[in-house]
N, C-alpha and C. Protein backbone atom coordinates (compact mmCIF):
# COMPACT_ATOMS: atom_id res chain seq x y z
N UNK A 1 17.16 25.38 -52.25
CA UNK A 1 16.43 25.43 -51.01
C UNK A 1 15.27 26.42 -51.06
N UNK A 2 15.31 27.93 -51.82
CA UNK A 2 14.37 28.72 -51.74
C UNK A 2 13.10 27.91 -52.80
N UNK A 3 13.49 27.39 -53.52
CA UNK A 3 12.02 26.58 -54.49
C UNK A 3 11.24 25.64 -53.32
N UNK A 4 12.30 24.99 -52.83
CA UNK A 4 11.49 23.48 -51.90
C UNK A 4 10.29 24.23 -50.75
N UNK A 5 11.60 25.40 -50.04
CA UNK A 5 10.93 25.81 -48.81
C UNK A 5 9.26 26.58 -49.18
N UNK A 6 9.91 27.45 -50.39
CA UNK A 6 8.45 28.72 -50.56
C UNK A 6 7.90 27.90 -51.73
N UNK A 7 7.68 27.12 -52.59
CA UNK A 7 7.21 26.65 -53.25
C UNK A 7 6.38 25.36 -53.05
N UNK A 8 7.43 24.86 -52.51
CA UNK A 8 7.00 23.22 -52.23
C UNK A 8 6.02 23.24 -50.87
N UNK A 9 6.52 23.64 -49.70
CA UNK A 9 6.21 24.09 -48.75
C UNK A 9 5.09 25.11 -48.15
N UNK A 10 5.39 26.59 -48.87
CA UNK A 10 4.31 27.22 -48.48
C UNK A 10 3.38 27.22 -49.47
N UNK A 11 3.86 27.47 -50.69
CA UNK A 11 2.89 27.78 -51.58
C UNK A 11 1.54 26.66 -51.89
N UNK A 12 2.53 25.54 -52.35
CA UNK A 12 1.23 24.30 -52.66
C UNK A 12 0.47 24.06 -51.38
N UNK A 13 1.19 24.20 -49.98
CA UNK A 13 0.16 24.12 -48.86
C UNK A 13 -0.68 24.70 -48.82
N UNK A 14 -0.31 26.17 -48.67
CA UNK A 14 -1.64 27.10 -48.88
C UNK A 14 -2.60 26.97 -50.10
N UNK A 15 -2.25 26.63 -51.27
CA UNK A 15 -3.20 26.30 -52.02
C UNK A 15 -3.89 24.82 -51.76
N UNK A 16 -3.58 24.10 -51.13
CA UNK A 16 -4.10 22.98 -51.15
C UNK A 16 -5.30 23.48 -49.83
N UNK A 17 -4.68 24.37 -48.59
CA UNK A 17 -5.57 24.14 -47.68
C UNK A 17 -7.23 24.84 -47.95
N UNK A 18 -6.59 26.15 -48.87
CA UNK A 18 -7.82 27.19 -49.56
C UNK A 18 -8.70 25.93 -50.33
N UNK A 19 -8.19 24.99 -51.06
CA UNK A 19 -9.04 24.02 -52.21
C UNK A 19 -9.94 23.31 -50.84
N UNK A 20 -9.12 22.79 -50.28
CA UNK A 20 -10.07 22.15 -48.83
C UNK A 20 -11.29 22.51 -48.57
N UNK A 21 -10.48 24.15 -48.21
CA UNK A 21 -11.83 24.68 -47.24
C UNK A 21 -13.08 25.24 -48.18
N UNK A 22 -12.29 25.37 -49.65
CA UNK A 22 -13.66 25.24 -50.81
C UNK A 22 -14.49 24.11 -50.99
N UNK A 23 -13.80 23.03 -50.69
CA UNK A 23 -14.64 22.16 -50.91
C UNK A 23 -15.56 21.84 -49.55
N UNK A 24 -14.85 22.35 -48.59
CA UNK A 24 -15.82 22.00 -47.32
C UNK A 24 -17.07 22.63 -47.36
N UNK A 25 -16.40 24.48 -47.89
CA UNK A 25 -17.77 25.55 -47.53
C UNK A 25 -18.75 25.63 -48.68
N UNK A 26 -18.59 25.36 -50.10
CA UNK A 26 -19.19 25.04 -51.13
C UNK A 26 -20.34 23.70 -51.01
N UNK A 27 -19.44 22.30 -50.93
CA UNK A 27 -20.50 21.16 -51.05
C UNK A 27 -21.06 20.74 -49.88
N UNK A 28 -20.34 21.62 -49.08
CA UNK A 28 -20.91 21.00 -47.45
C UNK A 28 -20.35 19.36 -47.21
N UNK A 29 -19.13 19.27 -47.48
CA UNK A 29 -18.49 18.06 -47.47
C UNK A 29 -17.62 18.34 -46.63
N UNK A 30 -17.85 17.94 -45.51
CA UNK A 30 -16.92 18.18 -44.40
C UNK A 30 -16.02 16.61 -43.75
N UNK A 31 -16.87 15.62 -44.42
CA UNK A 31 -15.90 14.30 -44.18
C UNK A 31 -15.32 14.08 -45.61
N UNK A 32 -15.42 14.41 -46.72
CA UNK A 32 -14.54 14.66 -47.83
C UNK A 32 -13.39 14.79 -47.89
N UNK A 33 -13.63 16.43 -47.46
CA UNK A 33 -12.50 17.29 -47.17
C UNK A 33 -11.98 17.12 -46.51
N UNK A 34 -12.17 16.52 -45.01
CA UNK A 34 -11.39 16.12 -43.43
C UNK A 34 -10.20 14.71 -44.25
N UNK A 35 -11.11 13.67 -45.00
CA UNK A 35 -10.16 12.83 -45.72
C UNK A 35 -9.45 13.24 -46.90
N UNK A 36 -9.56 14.13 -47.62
CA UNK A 36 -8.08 14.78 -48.61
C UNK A 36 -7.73 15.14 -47.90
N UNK A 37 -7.62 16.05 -46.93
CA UNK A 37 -6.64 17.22 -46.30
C UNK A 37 -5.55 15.94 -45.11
N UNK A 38 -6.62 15.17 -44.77
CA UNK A 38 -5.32 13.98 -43.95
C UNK A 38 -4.80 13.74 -45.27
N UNK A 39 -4.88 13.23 -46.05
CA UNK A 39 -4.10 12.23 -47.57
C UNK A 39 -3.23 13.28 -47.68
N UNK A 40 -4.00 14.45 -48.04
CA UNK A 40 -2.67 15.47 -48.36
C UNK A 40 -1.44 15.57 -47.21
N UNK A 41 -1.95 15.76 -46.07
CA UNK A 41 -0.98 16.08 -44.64
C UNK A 41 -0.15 14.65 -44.46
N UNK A 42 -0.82 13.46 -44.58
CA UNK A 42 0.45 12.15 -44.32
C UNK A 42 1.47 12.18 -45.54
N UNK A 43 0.52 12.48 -46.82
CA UNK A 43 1.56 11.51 -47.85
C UNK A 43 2.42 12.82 -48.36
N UNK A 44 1.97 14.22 -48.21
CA UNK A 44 2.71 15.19 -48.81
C UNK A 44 3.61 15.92 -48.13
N UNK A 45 3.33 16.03 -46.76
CA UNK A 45 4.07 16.61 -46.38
C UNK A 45 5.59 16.42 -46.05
N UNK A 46 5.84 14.54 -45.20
CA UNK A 46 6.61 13.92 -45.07
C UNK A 46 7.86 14.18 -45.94
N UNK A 47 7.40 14.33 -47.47
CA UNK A 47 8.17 13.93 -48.53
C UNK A 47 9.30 15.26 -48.88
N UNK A 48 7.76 17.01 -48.43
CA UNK A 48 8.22 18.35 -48.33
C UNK A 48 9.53 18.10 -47.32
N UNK A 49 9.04 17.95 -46.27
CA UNK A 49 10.40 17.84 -44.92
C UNK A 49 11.26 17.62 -45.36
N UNK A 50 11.81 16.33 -46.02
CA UNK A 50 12.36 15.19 -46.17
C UNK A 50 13.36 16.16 -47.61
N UNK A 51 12.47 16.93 -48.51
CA UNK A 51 13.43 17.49 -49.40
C UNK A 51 13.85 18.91 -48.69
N UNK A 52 13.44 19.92 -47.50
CA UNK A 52 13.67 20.65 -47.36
C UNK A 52 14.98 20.01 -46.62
N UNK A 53 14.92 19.51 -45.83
CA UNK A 53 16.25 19.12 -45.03
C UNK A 53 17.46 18.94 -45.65
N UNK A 54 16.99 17.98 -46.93
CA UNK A 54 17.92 17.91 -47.83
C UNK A 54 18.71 19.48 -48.68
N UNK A 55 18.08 20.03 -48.55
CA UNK A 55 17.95 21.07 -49.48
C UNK A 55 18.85 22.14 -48.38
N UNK A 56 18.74 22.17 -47.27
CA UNK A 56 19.07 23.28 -46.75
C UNK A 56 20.80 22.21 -46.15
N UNK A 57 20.65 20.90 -46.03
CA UNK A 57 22.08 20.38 -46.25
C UNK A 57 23.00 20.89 -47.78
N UNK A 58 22.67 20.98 -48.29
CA UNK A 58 23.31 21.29 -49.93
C UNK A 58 23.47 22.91 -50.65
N UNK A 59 22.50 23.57 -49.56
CA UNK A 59 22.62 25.30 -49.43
C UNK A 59 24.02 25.71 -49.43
N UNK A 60 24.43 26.25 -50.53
CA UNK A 60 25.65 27.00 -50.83
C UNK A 60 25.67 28.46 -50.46
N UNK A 61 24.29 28.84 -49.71
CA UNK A 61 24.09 30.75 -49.29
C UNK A 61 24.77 30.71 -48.12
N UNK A 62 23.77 31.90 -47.02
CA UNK A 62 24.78 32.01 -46.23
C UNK A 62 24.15 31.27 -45.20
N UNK A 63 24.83 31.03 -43.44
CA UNK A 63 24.62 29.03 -43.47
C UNK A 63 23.39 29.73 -42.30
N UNK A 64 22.88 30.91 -42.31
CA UNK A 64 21.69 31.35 -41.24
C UNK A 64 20.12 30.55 -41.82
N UNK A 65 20.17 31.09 -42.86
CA UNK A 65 19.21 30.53 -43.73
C UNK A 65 19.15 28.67 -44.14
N UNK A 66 20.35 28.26 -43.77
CA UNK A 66 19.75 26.47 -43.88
C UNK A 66 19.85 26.48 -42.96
N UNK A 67 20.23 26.99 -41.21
CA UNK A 67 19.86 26.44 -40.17
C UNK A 67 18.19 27.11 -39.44
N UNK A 68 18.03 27.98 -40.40
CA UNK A 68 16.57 28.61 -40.05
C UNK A 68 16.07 27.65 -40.78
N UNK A 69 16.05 26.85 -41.62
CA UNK A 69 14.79 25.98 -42.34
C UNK A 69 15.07 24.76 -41.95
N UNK A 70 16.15 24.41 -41.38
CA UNK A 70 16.44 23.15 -40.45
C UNK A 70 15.42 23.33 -39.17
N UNK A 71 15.46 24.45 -38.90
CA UNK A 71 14.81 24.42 -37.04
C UNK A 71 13.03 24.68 -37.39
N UNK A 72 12.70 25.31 -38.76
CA UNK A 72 11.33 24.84 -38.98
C UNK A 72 10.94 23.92 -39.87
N UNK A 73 11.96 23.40 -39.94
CA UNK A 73 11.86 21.33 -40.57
C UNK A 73 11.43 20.42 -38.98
N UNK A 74 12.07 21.08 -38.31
CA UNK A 74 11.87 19.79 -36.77
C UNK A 74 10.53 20.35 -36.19
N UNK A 75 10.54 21.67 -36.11
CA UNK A 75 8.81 21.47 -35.87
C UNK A 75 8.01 21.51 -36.52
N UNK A 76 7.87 21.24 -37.95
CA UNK A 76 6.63 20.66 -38.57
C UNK A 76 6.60 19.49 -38.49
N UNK A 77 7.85 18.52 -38.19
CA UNK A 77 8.10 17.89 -37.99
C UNK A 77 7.13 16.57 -37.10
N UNK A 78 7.47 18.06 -35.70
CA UNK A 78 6.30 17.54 -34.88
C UNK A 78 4.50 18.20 -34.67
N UNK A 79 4.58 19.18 -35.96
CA UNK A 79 3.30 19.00 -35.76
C UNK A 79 2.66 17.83 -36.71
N UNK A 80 3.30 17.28 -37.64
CA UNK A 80 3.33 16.15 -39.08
C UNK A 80 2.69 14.85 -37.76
N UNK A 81 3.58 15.17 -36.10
CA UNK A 81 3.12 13.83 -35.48
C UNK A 81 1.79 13.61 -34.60
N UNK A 82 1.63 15.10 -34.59
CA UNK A 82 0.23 16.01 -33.77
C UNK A 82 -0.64 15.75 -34.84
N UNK A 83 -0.90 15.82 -36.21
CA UNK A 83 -1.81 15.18 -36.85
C UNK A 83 -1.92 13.98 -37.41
N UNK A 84 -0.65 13.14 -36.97
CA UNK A 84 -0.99 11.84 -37.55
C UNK A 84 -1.40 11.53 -36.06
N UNK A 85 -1.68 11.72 -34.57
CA UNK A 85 -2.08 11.19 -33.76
C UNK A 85 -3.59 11.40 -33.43
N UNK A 86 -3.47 12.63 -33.97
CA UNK A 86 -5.23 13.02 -33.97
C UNK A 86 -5.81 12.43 -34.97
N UNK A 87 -5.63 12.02 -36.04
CA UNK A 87 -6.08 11.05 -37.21
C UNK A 87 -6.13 9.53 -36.56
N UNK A 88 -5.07 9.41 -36.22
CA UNK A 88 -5.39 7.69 -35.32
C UNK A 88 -6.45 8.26 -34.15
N UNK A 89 -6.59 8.81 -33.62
CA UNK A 89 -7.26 9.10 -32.56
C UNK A 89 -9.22 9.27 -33.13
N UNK A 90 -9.35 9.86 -34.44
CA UNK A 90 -10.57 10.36 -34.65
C UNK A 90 -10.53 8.77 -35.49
N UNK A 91 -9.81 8.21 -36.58
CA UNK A 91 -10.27 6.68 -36.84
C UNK A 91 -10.52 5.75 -35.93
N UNK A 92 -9.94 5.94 -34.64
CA UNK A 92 -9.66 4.95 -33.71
C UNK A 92 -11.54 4.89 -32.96
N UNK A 93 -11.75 6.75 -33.01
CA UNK A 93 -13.44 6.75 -32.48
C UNK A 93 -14.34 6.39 -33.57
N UNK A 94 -14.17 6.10 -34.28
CA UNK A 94 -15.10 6.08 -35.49
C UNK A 94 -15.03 4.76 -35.64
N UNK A 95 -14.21 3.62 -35.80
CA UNK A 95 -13.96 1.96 -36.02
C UNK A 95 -14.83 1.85 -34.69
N UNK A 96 -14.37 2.58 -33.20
CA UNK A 96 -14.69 2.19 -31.91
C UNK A 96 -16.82 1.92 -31.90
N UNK A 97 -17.27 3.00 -32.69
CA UNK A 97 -18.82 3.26 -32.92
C UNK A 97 -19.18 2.42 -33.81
N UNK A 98 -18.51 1.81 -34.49
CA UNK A 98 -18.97 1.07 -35.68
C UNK A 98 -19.70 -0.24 -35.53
């Protein structure tokens, strides 16, 4: 559980979001970057959740620590649904102008 949560979870996020915002503030690619950082947020994160949950079910420590990464599994959960609605929402204006 400690690899999935701080590894899988914080670490590659934070490095992925720093690569983002390099590529935003460097090439001045700000619809680039807006489309990796969704690709990254639908297809990567889902999968993070999905093994942390697992992971903190199978936690042999002590049981504070898999129900602390259970209760911030359900709300990334719902922020995972706060950006897939704002993503339908900003494609939905953009098809709408087209």
């Amino acid at each position: 559980m400690p690899v999935t949560f701080w590894f899988c979870n914080v670490g590659v996020s934070f490095v992925a979001y720093v690569l983002f915002l390099f590529i935003f503030t460097t090439f001045r690619a700000p619809i680039i970057s807006f489309i990796l950082l969704v690709i990254f947020a639908l297809v990567y994160k889902p999968l993070v959740l999905l093994g942390m949950w697992r992971s903190a079910n199978d936690y042999d420590g002590p049981t504070k620590w898999s129900f602390f990464v259970k209760i911030i599994t359900v709300f990334a959960w719902f922020e995972y649904l706060a950006i897939l609605c704002v993503t339908v929402g900003i494609a939905a204006s953009f098809i709408g102008h087209a």
